[in-house]
N, C-alpha and C. Protein backbone atom coordinates (compact mmCIF):
# COMPACT_ATOMS: atom_id res chain seq x y z
N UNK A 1 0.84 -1.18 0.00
CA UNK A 1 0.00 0.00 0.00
C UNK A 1 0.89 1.25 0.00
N UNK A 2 0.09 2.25 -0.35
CA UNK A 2 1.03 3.83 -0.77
C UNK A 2 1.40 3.83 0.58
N UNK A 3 0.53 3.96 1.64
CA UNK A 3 1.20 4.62 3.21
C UNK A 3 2.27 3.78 3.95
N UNK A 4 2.41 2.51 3.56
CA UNK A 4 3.31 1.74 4.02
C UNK A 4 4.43 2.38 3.32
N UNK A 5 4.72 2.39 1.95
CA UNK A 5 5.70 2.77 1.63
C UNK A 5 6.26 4.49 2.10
N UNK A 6 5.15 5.17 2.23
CA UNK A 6 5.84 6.35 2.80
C UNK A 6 6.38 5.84 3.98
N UNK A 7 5.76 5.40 4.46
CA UNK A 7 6.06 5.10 6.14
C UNK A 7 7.54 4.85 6.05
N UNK A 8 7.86 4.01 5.38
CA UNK A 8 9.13 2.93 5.12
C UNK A 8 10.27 4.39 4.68
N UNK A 9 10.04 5.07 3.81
CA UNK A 9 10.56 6.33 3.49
C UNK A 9 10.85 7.06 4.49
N UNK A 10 9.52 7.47 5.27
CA UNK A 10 10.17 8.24 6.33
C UNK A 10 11.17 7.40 7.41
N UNK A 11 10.70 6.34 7.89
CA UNK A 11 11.83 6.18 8.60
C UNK A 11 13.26 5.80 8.10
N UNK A 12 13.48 5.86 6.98
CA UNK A 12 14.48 5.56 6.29
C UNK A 12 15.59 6.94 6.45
N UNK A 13 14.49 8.11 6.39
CA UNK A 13 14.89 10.02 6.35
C UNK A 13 15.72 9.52 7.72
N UNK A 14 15.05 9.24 8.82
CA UNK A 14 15.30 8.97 10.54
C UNK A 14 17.15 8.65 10.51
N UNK A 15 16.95 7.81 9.42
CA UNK A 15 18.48 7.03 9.78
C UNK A 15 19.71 7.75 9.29
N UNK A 16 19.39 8.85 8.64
CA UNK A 16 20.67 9.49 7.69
C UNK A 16 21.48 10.05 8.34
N UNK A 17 22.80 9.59 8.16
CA UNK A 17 24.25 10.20 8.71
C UNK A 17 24.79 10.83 7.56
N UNK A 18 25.15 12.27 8.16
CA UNK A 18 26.50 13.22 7.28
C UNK A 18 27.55 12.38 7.77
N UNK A 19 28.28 12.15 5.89
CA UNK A 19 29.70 11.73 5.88
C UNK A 19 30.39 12.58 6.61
N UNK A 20 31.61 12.28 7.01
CA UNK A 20 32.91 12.84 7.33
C UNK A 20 33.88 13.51 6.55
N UNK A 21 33.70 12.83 5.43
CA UNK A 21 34.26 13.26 4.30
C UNK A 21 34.42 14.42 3.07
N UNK A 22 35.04 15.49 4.06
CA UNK A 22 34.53 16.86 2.81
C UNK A 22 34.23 16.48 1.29
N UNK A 23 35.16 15.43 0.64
CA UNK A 23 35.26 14.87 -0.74
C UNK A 23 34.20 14.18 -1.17
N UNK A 24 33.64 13.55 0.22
CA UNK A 24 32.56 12.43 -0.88
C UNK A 24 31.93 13.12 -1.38
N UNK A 25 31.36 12.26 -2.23
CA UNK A 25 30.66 13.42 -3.50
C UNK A 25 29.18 12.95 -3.09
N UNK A 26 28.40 12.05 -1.98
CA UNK A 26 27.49 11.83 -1.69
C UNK A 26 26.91 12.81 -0.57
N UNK A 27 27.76 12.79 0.36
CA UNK A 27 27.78 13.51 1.82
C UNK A 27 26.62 13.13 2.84
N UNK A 28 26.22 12.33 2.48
CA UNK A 28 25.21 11.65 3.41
C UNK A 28 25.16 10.09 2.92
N UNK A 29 24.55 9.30 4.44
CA UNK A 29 24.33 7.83 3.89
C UNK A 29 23.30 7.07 4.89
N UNK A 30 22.84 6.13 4.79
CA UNK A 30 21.41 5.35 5.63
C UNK A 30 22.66 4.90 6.26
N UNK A 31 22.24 4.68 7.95
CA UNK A 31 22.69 4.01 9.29
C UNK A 31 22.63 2.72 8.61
N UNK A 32 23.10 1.99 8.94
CA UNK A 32 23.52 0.80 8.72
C UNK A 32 22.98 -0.65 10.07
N UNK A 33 22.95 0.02 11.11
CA UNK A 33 22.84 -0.48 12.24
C UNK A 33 24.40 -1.27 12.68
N UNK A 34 25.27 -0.85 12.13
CA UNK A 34 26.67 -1.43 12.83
C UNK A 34 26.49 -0.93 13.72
N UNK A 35 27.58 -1.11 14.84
CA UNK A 35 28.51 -0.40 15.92
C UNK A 35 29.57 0.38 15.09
N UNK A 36 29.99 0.34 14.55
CA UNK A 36 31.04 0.98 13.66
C UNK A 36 30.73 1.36 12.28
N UNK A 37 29.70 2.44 11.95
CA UNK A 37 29.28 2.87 10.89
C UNK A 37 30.31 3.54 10.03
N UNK A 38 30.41 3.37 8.47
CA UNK A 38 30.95 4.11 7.61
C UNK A 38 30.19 4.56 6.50
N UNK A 39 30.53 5.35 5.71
CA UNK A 39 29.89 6.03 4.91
C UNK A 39 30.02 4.58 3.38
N UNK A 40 29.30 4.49 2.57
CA UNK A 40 29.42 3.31 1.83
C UNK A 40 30.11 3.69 0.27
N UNK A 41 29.24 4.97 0.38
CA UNK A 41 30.27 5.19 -1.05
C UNK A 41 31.89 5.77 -1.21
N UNK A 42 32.18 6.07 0.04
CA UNK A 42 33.45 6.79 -0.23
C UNK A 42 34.43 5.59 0.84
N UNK A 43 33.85 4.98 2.18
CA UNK A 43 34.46 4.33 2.54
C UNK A 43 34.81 4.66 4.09
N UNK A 44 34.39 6.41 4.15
CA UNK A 44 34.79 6.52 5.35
C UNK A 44 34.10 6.62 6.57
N UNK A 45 35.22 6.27 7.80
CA UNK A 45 34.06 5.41 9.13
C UNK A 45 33.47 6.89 9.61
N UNK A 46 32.44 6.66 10.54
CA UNK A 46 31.95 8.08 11.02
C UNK A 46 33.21 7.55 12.40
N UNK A 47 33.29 9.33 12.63
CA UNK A 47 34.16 9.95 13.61
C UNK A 47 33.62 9.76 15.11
N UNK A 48 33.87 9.43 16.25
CA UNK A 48 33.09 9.45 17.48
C UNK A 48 32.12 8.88 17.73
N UNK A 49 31.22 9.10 18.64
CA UNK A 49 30.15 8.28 19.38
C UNK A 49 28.93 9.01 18.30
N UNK A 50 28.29 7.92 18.47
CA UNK A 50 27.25 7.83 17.79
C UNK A 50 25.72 7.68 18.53
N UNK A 51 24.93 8.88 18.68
CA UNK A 51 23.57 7.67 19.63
C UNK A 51 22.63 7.50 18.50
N UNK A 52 21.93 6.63 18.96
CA UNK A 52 21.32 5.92 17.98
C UNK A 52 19.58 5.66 19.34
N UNK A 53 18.99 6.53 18.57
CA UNK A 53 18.08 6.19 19.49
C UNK A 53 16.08 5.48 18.86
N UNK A 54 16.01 4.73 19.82
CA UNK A 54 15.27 3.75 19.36
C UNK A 54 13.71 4.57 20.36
N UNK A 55 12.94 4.36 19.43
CA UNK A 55 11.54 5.00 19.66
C UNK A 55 10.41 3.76 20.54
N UNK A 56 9.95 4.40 21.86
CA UNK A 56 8.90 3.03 22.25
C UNK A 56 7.81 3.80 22.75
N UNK A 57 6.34 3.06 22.33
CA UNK A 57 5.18 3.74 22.83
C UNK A 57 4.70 3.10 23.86
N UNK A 58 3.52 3.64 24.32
CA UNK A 58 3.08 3.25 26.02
C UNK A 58 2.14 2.19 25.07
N UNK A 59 2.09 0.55 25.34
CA UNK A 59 0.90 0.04 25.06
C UNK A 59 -0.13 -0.59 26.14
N UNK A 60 0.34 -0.50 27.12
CA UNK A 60 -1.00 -0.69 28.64
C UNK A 60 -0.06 0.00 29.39
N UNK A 61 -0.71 0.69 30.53
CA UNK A 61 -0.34 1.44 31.75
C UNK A 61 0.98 1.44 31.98
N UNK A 62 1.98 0.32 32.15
CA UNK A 62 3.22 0.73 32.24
C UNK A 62 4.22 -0.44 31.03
N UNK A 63 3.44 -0.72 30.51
CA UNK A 63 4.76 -1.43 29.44
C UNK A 63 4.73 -0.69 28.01
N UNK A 64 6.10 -0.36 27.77
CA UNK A 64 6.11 0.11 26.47
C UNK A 64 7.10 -0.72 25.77
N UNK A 65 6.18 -0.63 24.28
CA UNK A 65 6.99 -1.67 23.41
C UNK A 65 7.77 -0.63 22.47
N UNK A 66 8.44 -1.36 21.96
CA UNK A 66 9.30 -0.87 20.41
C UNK A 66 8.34 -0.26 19.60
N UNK A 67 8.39 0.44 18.65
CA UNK A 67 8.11 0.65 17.45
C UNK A 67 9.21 0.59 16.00
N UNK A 68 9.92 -0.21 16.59
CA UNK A 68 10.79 -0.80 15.27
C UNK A 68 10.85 0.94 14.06
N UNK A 69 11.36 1.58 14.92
CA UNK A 69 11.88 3.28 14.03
C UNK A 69 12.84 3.66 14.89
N UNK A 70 14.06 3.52 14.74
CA UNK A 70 15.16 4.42 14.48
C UNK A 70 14.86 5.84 14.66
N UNK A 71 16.11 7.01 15.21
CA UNK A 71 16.68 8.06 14.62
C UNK A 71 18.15 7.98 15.31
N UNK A 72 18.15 8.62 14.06
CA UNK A 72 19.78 8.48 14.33
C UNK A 72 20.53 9.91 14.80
N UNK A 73 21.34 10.17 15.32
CA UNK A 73 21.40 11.83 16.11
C UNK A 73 22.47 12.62 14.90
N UNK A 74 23.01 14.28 14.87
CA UNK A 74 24.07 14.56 14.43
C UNK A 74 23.81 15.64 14.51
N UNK A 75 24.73 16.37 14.72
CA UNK A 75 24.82 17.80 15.06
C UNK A 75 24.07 18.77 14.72
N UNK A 76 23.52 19.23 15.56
CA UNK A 76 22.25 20.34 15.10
C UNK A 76 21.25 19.83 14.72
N UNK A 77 20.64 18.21 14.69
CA UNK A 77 19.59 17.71 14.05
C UNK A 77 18.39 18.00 14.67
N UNK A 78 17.67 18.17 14.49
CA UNK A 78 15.83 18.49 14.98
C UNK A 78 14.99 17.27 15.52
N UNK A 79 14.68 17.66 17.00
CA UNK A 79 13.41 16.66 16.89
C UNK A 79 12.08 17.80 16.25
N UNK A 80 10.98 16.61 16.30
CA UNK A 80 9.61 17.11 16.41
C UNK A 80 8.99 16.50 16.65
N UNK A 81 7.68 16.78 15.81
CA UNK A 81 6.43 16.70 16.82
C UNK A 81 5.85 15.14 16.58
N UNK A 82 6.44 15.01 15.40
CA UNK A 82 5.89 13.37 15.15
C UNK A 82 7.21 12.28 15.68
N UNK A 83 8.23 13.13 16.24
CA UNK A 83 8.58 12.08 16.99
C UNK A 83 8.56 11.90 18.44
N UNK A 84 7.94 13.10 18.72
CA UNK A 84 7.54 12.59 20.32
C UNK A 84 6.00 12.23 20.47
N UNK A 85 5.25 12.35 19.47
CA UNK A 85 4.11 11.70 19.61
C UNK A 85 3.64 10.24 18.28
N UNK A 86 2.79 9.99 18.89
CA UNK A 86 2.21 8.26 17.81
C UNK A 86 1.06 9.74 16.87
N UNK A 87 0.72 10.32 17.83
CA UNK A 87 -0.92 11.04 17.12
C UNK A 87 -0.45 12.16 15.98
N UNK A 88 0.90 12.26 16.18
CA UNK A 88 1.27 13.20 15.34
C UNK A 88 2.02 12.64 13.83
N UNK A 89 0.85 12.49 12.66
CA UNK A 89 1.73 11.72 11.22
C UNK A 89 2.31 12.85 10.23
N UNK A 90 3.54 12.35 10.41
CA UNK A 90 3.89 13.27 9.35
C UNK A 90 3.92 12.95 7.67
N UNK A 91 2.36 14.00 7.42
CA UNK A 91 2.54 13.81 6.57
C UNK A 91 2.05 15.46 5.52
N UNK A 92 1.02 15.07 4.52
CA UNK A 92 1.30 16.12 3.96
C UNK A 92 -0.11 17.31 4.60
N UNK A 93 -0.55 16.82 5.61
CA UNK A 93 -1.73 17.25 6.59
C UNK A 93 -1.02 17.96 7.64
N UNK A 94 0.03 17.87 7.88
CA UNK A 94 0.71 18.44 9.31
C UNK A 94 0.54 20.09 9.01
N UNK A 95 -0.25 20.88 10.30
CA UNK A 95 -0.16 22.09 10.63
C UNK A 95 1.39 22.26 11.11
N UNK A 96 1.43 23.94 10.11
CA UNK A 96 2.64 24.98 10.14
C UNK A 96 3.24 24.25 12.19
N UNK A 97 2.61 24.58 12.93
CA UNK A 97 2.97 24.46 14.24
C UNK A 97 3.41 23.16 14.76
N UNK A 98 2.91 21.96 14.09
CA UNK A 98 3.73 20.31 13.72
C UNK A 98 5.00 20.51 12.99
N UNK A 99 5.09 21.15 12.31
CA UNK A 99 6.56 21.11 11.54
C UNK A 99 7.09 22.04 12.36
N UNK A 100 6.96 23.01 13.35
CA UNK A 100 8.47 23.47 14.57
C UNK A 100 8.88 22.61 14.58
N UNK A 101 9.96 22.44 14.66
CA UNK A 101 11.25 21.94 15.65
C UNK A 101 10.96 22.21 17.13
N UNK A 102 10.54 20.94 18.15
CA UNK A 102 10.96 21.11 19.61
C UNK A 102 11.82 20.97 20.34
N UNK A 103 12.87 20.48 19.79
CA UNK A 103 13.88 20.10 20.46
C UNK A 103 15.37 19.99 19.36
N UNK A 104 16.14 20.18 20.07
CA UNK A 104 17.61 19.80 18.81
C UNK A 104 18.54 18.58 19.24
N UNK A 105 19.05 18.18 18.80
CA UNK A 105 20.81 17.27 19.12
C UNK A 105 21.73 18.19 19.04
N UNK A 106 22.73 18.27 20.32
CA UNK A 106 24.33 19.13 19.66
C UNK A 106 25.30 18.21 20.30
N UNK A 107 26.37 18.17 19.65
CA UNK A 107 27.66 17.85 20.29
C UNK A 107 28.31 18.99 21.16
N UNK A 108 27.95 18.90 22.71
CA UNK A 108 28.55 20.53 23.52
C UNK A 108 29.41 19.95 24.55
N UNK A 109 30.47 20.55 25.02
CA UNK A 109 31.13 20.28 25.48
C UNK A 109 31.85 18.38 25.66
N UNK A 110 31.85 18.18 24.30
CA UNK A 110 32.78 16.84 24.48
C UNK A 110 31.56 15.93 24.72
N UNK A 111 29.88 16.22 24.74
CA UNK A 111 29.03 15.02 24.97
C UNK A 111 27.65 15.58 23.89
N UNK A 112 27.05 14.56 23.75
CA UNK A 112 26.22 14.96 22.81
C UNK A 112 24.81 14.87 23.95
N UNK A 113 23.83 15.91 23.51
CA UNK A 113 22.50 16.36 24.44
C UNK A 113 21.55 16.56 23.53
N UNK A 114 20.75 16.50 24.28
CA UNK A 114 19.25 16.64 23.71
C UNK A 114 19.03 18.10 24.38
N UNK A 115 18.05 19.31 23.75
CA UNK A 115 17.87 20.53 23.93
C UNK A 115 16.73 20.44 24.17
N UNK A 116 15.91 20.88 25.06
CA UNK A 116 14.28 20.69 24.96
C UNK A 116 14.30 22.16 24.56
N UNK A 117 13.28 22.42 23.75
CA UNK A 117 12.66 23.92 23.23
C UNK A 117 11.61 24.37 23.98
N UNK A 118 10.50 23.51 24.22
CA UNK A 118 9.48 23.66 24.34
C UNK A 118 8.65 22.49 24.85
N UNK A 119 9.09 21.21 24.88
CA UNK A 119 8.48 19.93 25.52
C UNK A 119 8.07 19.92 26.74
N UNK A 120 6.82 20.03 27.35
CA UNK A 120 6.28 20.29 28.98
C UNK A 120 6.89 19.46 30.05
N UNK A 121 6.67 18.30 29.43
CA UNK A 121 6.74 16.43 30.20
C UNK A 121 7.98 16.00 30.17
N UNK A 122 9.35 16.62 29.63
CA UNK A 122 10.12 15.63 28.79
C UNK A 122 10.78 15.37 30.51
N UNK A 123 10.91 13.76 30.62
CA UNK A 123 11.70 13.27 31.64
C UNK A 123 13.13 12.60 31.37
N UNK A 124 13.99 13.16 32.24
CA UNK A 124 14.88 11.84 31.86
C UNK A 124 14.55 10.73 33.06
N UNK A 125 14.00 9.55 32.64
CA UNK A 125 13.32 8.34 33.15
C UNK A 125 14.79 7.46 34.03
N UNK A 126 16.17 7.81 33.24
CA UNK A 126 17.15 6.98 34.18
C UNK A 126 17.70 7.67 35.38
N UNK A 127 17.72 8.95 35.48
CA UNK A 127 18.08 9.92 36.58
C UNK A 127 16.90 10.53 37.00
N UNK A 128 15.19 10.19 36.78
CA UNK A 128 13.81 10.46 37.45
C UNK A 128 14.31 12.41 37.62
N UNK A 129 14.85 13.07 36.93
CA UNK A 129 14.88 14.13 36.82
C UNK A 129 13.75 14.88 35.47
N UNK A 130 13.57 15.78 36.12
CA UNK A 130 12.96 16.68 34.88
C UNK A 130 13.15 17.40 34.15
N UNK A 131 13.57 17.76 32.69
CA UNK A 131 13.71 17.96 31.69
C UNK A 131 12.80 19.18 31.37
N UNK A 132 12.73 20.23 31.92
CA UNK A 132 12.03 21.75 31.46
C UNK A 132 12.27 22.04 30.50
N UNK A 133 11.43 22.71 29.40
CA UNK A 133 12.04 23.70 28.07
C UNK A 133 13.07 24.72 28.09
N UNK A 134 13.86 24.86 27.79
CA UNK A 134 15.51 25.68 27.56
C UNK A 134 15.97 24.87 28.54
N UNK A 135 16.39 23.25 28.93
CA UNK A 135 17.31 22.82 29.19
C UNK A 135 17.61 21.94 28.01
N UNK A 136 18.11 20.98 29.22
CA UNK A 136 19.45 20.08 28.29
C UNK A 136 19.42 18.56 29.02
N UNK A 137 19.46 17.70 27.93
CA UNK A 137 19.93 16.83 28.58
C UNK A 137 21.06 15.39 27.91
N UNK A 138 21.99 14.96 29.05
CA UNK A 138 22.91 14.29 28.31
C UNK A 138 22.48 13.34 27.57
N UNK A 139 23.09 12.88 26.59
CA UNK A 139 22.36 10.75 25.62
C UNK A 139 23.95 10.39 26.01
N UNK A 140 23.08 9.45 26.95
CA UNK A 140 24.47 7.92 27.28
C UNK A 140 23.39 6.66 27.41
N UNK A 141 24.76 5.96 26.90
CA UNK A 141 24.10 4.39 26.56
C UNK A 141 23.46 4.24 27.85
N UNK A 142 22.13 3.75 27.30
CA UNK A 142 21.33 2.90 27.86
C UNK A 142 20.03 3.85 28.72
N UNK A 143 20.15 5.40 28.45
CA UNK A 143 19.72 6.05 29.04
C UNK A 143 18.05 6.29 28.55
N UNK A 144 16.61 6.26 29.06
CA UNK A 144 15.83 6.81 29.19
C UNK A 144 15.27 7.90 29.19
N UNK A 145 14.48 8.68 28.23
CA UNK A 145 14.00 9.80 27.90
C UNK A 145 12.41 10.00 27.75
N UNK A 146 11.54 9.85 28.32
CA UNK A 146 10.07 10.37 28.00
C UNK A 146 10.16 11.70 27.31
N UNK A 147 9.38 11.85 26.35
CA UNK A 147 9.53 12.93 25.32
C UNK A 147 7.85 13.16 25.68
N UNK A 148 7.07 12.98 26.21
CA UNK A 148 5.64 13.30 26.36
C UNK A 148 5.07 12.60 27.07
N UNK A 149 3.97 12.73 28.59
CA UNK A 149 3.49 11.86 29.40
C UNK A 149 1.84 11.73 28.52
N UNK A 150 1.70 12.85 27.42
CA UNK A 150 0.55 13.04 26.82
C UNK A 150 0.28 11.76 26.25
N UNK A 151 -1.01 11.39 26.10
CA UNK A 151 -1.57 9.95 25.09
C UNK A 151 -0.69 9.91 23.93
N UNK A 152 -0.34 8.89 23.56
CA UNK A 152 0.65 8.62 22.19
C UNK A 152 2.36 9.40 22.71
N UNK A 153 2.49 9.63 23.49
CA UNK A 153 3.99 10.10 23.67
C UNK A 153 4.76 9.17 23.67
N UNK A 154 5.69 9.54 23.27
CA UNK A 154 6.86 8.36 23.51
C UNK A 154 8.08 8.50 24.34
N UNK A 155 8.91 7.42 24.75
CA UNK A 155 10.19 7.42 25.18
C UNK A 155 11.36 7.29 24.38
N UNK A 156 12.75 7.65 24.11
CA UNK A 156 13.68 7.20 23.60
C UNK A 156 14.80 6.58 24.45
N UNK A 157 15.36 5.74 24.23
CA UNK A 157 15.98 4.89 24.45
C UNK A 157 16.96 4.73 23.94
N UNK A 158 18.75 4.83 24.28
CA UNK A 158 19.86 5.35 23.36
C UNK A 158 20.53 4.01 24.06
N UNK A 159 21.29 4.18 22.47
CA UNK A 159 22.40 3.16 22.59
C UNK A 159 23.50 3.65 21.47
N UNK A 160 24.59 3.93 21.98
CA UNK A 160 26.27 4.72 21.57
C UNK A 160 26.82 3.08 20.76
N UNK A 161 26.62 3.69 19.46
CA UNK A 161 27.38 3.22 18.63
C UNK A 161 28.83 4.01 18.30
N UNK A 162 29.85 3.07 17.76
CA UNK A 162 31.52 3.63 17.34
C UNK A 162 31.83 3.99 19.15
N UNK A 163 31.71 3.10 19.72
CA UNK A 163 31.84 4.00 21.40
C UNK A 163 33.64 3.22 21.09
């Protein structure tokens, strides 16, 4: 069906890493799911830690499963609104205010963080701390993130690839 295949598309967008490589003539490439990702057409490995974070929704009161979608992090990259929520599809229906950016990825000071912009709920679930809009918070393996306590919110869940 057409929406499966977008679907499959978009999360495919989720996985894209910038090469390293000023030269490649591609400059981007799909995650691979190694531990040790490289770029495929030019050859070269990505530089540093990598998070790689895996998306899970609430499906009864306290168990949340997978949703088998990827994103993959890199400097300056954007969350939004369809990835901290299930209710939010991105597609060609999304209101101007769905396509903000709520949140960013940066590499700052030697660790890579998540920026909240504007997220009410966002928890970090492994340190039961709270996550206000204009903070910050670190991605280390194995770490817990609620991105929304709202219906359809989700958690992310990181795991440091190239560590």
């Amino acid at each position: 069906m057409a929406n499966e295949w977008e679907t499959a598309l978009l999360k495919t967008v989720d996985l894209i890493q910038p090469c390293h490589n000023p030269e490649c003539g591609e400059k981007w490439y799909v995650f691979d799911n190694t531990q040790t990702p490289r770029c495929p057409f030019c050859g070269t490995s990505h530089k540093g830690t990598l998070p790689v974070l895996d998306l899970y929704f609430k499906y009864d009161d306290e168990i949340w499963k997978p949703e088998n979608h990827r994103l993959m992090v890199y400097h300056n990259q954007y969350l939004f609104k369809w990835h901290v929520s299930r209710k939010v599809i991105r597609n060609e229906s999304l209101t101007a205010e769905d396509k903000k950016p709520v949140g960013y990825f940066t590499f700052y000071q030697d660790k890579w963080v998540l920026v909240n912009q504007t997220l009410t709920s966002m928890k970090d679930l492994t340190e039961q701390k709270e996550v206000p809009p204009n903070s910050m918070v670190e991605l280390t393996e194995g770490k817990k993130i609620l991105l929304s306590n709202e219906e359809g919110g989700r958690i992310i869940y990181v795991t440091m690839a190239n560590q």
